[in-house]
N, C-alpha and C. Protein backbone atom coordinates (compact mmCIF):
# COMPACT_ATOMS: atom_id res chain seq x y z
N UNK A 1 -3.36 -35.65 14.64
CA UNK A 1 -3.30 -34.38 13.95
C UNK A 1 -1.87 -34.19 13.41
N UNK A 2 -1.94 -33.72 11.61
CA UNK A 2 -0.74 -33.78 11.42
C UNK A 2 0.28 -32.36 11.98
N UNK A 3 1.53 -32.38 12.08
CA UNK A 3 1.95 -31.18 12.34
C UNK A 3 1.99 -30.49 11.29
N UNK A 4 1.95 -29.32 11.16
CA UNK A 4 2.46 -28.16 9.92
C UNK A 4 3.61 -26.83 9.97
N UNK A 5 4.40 -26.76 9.29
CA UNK A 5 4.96 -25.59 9.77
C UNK A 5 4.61 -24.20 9.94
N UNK A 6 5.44 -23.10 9.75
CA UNK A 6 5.13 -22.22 9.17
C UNK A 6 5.44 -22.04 7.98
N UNK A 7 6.09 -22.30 7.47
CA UNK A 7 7.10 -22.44 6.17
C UNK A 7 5.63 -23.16 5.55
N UNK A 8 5.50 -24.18 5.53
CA UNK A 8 4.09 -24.80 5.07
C UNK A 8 2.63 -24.45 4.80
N UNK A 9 2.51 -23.25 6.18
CA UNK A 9 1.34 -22.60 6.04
C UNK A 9 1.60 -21.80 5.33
N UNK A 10 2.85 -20.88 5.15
CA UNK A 10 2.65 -19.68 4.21
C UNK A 10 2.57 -19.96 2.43
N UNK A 11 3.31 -21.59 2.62
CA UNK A 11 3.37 -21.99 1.10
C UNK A 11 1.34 -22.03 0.68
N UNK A 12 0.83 -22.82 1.25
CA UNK A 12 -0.44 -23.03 1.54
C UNK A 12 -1.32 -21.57 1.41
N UNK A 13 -0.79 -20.46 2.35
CA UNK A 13 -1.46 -19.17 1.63
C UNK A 13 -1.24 -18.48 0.93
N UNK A 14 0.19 -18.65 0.63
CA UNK A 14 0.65 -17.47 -0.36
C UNK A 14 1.20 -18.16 -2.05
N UNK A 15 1.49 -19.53 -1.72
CA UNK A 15 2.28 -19.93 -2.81
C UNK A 15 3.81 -20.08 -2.38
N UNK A 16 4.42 -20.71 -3.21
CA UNK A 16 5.95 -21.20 -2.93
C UNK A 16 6.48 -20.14 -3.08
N UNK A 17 8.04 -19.74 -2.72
CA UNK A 17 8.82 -19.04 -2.86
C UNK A 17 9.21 -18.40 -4.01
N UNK A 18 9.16 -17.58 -4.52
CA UNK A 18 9.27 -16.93 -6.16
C UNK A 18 8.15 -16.99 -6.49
N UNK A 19 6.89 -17.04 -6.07
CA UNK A 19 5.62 -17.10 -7.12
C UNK A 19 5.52 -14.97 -6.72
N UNK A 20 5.11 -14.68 -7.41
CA UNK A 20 4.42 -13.54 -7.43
C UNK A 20 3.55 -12.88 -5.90
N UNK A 21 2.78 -13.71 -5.93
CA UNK A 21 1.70 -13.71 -4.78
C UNK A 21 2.64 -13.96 -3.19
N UNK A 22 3.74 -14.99 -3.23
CA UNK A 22 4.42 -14.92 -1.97
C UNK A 22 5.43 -14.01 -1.89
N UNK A 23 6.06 -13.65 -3.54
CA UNK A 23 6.80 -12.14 -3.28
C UNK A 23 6.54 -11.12 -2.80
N UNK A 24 4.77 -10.61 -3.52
CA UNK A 24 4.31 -9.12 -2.91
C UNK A 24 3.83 -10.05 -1.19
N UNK A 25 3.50 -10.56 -0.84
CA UNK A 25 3.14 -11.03 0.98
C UNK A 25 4.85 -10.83 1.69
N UNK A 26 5.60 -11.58 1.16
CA UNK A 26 7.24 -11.37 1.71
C UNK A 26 7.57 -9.88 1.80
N UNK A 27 7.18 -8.98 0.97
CA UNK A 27 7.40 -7.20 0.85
C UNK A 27 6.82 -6.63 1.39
N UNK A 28 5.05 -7.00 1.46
CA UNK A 28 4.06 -6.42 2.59
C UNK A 28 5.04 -6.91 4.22
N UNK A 29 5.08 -7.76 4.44
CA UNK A 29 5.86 -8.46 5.80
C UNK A 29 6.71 -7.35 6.47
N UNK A 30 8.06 -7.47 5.34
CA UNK A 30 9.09 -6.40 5.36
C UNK A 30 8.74 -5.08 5.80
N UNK A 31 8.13 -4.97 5.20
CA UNK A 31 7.62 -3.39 5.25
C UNK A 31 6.89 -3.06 6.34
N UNK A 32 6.14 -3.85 7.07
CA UNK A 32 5.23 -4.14 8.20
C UNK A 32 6.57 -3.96 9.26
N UNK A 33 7.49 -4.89 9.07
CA UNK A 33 8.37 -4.92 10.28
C UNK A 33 9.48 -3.67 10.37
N UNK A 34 9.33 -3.48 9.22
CA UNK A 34 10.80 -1.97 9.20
C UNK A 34 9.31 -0.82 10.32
N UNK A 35 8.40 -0.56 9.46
CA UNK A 35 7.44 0.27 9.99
C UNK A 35 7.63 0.05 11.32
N UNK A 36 6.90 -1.28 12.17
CA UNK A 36 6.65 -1.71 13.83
C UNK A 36 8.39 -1.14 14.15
N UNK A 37 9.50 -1.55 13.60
CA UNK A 37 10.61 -1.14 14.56
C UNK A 37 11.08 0.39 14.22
N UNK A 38 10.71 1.53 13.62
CA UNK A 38 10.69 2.70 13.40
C UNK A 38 9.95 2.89 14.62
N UNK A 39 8.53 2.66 14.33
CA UNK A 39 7.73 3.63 15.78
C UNK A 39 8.08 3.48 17.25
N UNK A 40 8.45 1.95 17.02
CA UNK A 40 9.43 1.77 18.25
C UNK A 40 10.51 2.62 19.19
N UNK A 41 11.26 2.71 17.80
CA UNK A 41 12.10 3.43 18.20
C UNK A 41 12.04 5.05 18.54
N UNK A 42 11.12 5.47 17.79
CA UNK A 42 10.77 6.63 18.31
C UNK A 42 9.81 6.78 19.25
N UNK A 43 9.23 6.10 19.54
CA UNK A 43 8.57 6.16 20.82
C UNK A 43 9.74 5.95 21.82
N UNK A 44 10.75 5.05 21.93
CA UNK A 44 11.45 5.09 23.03
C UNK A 44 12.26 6.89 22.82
N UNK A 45 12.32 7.02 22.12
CA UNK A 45 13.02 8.74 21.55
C UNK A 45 12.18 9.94 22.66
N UNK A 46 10.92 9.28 22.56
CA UNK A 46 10.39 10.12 23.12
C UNK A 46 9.89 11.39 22.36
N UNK A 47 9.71 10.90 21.00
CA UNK A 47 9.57 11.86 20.17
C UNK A 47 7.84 11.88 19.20
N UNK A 48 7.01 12.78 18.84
CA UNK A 48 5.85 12.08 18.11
C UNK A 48 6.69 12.30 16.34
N UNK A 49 5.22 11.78 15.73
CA UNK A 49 6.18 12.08 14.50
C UNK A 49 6.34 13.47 13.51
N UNK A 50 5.58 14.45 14.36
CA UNK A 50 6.09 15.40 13.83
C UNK A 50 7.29 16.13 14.08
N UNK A 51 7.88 15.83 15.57
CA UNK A 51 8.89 16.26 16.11
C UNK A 51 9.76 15.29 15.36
N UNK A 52 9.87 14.36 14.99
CA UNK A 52 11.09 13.28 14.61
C UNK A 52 10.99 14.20 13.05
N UNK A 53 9.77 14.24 12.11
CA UNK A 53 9.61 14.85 10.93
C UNK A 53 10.38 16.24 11.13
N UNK A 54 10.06 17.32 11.73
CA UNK A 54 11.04 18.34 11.99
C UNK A 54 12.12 17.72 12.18
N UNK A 55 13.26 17.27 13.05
CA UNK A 55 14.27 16.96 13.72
C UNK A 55 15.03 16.49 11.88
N UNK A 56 14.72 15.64 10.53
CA UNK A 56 14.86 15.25 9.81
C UNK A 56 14.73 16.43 8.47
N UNK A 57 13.65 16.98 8.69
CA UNK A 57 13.63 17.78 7.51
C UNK A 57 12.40 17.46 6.74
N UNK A 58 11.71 16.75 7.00
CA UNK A 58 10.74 16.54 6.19
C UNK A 58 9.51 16.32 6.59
N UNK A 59 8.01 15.81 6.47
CA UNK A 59 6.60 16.46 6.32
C UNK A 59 6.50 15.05 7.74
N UNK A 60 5.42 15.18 9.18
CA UNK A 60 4.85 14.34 9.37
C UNK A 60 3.93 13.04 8.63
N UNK A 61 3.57 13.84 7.41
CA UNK A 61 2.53 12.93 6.94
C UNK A 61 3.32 11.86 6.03
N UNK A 62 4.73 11.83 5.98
CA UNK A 62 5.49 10.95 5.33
C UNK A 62 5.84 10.15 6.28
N UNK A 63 6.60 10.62 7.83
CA UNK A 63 6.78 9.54 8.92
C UNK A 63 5.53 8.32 8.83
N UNK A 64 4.51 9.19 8.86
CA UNK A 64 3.01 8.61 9.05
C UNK A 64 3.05 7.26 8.28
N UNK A 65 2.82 7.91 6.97
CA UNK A 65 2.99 6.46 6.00
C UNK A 65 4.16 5.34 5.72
N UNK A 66 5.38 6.19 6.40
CA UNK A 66 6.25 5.12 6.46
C UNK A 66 6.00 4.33 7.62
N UNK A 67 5.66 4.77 9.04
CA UNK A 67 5.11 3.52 9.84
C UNK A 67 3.70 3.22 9.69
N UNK A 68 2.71 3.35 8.74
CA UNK A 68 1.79 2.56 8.29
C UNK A 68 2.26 1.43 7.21
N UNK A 69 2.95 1.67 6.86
CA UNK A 69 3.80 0.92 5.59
C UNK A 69 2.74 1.17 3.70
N UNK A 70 2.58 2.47 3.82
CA UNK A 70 1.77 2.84 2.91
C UNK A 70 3.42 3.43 1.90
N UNK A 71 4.24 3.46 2.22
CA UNK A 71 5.39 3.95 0.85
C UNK A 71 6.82 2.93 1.46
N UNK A 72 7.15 2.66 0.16
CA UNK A 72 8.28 2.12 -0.37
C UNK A 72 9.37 3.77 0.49
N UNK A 73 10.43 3.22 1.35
CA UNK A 73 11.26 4.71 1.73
C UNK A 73 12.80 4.21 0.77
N UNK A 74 13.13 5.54 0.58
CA UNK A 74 14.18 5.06 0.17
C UNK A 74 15.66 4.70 1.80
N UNK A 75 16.73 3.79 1.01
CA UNK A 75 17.78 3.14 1.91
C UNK A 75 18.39 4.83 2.98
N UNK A 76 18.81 5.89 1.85
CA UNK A 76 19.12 7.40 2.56
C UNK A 76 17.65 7.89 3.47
N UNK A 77 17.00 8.12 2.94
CA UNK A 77 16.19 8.25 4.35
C UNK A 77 16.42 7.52 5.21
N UNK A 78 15.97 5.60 5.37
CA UNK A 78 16.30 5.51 6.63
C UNK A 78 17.15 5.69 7.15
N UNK A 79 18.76 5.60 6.87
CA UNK A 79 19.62 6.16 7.24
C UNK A 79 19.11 7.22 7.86
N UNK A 80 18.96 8.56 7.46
CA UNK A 80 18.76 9.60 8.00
C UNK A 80 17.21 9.84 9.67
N UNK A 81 16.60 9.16 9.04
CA UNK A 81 15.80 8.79 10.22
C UNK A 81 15.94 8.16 11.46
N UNK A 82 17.04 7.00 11.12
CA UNK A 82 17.49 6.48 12.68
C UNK A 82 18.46 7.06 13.10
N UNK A 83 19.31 8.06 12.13
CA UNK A 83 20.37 9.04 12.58
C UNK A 83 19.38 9.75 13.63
N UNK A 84 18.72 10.54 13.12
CA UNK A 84 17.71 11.33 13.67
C UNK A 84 16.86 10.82 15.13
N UNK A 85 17.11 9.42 15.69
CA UNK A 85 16.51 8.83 16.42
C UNK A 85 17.93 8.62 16.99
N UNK A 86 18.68 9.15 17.05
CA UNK A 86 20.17 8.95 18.10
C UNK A 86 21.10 7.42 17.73
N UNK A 87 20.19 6.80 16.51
CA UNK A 87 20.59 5.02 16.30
C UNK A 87 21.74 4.71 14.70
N UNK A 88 22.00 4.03 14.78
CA UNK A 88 22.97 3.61 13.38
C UNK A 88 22.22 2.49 13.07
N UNK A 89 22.16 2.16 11.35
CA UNK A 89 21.68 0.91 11.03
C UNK A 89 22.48 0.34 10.49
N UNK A 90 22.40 -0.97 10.07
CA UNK A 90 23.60 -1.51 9.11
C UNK A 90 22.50 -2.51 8.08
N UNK A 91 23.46 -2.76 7.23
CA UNK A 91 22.70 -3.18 6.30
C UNK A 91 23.01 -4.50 5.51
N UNK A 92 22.71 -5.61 5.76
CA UNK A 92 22.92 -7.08 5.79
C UNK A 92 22.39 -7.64 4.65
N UNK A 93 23.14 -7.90 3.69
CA UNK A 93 22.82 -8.97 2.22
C UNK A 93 22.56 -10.23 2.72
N UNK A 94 21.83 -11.19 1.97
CA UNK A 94 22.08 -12.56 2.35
C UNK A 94 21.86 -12.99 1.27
């Protein structure tokens, strides 16, 4: 059995790097993982998301979709959201 990577399988489902189809899967991903480490963190907060939504200024039903990964957030919100969760983020080019 041959081995495969992951790097290999995703070329295999999504297409190579820069195609269209592995860009929007690479952004769905992203967005999946910012979401999973938001609720995280507010669950360790101890907070639901309407209390974190109050605590911020703005509607539960936006927390909501930002950890469903149903909206694009902007960079100042999150800022302001992990402020709001007692945390600092930083923000890494590569």
């Amino acid at each position: 059995m041959a081995s495969t990577t992951f790097d290999e399988l995703l070329d295999a489902e999504y297409g190579k790097d820069g195609t269209a189809r592995r860009d929007a899967f690479e952004a769905k991903a992203e967005a999946f993982c910012l979401a999973e480490c938001l609720k995280e963190h507010r669950l360790q907060a101890g907070l639901t998301q309407e209390q974190l939504a109050a605590k911020i200024g703005t509607k539960k039903s936006y927390i909501s979709k930002i950890e469903n990964g149903h909206v694009d957030v902007q960079l100042s919100t999150l800022f302001r959201i992990f402020s709001g969760l007692g945390k600092r983020i930083s923000l890494t080019v590569m």
